[in-house]
Protein backbone atom coordinates (compact mmCIF):
# COMPACT_ATOMS: atom_id res chain seq x y z
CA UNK A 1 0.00 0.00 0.00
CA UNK A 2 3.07 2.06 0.57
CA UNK A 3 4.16 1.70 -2.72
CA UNK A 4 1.08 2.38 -4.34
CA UNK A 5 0.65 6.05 -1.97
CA UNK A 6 4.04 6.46 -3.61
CA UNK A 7 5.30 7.40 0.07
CA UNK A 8 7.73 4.40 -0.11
CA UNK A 9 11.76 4.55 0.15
CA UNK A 10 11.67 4.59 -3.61
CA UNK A 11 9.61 7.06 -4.13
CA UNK A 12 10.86 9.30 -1.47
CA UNK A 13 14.72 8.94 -2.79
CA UNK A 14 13.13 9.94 -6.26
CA UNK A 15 11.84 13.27 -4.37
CA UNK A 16 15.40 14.05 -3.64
CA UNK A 17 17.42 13.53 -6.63
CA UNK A 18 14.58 15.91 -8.26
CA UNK A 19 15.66 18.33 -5.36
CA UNK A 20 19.44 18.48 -5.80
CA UNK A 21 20.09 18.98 -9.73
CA UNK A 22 23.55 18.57 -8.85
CA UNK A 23 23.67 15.22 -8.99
CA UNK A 24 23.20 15.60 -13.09
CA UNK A 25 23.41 12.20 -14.54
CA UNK A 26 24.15 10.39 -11.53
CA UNK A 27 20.54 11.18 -10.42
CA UNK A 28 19.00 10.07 -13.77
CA UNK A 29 20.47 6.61 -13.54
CA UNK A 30 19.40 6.36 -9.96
CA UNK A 31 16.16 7.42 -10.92
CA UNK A 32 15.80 4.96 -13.49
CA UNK A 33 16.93 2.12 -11.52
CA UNK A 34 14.35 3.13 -9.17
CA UNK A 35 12.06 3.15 -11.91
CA UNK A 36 13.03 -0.46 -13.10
CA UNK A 37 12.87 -2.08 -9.61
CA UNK A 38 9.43 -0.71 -8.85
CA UNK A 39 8.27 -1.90 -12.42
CA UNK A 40 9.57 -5.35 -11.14
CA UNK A 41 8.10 -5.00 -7.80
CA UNK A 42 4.38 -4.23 -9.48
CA UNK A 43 4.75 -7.10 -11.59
CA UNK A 44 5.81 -9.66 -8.86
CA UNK A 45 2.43 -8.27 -7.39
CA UNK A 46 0.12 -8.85 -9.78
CA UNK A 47 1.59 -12.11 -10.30
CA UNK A 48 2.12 -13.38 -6.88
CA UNK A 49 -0.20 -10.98 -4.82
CA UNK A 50 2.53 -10.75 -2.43
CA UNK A 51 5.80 -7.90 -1.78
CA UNK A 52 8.53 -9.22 -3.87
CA UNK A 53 11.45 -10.46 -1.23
CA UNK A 54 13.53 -7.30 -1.85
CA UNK A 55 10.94 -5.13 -0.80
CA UNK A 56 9.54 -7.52 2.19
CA UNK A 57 12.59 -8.49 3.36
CA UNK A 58 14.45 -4.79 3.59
CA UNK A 59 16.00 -3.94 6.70
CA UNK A 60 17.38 -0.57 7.94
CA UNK A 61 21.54 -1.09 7.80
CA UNK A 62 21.28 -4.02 5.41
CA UNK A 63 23.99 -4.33 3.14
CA UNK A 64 22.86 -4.37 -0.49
CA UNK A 65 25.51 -5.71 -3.18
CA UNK A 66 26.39 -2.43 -5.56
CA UNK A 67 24.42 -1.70 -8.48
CA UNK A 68 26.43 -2.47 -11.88
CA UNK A 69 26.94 0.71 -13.54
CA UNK A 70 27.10 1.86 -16.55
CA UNK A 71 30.71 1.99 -18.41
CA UNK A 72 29.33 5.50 -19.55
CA UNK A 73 27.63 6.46 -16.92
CA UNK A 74 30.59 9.46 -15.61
CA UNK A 75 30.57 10.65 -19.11
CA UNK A 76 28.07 13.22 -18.28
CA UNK A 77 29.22 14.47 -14.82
C-alpha cells in the first residue's frame, strides 16, 4: 500500500534527486533504476499478490551488493 501512496523509500529517494540537480546524470540513472525495480516489484504483485522479497525483506543497515553501472555512466558528470 506504501508503494502504491508512492510514500515508499523509492519514491521518497526519487523526491530528492529531483531536489538536488547537482547530482546531473548520476541522479537520472538512480532514478531509473528506481524506476526499473518498482516496475519489477508491481509485476511480482500482480503475479504473486505478495511484496517481492527485496521489498519484504528490507532492513534498515542491510547491506545491499552495488548496483552495476554503466561503463558511460561518468561521461556526463
Amino acid at each position: 500500500m506504501v508503494v502504491l501512496n508512492q510514500m515508499d523509500r523509492f519514491h521518497l529517494v526519487q523526491d530528492v534527486i529531483d531536489r538536488l540537480p547537482q547530482l546531473g546524470s548520476r541522479g537520472a540513472y538512480t532514478k531509473q533504476a528506481i524506476r526499473d525495480a518498482l516496475i519489477k516489484h508491481r509485476q511480482y504483485i500482480e503475479e504473486r499478490g505478495e511484496d517481492h522479497p527485496f521489498v519484504l525483506g528490507w532492513r534498515w543497515g542491510a547491506k545491499v551488493p552495488a548496483a552495476k553501472r554503466s561503463s558511460t555512466e561518468a561521461d556526463n558528470v
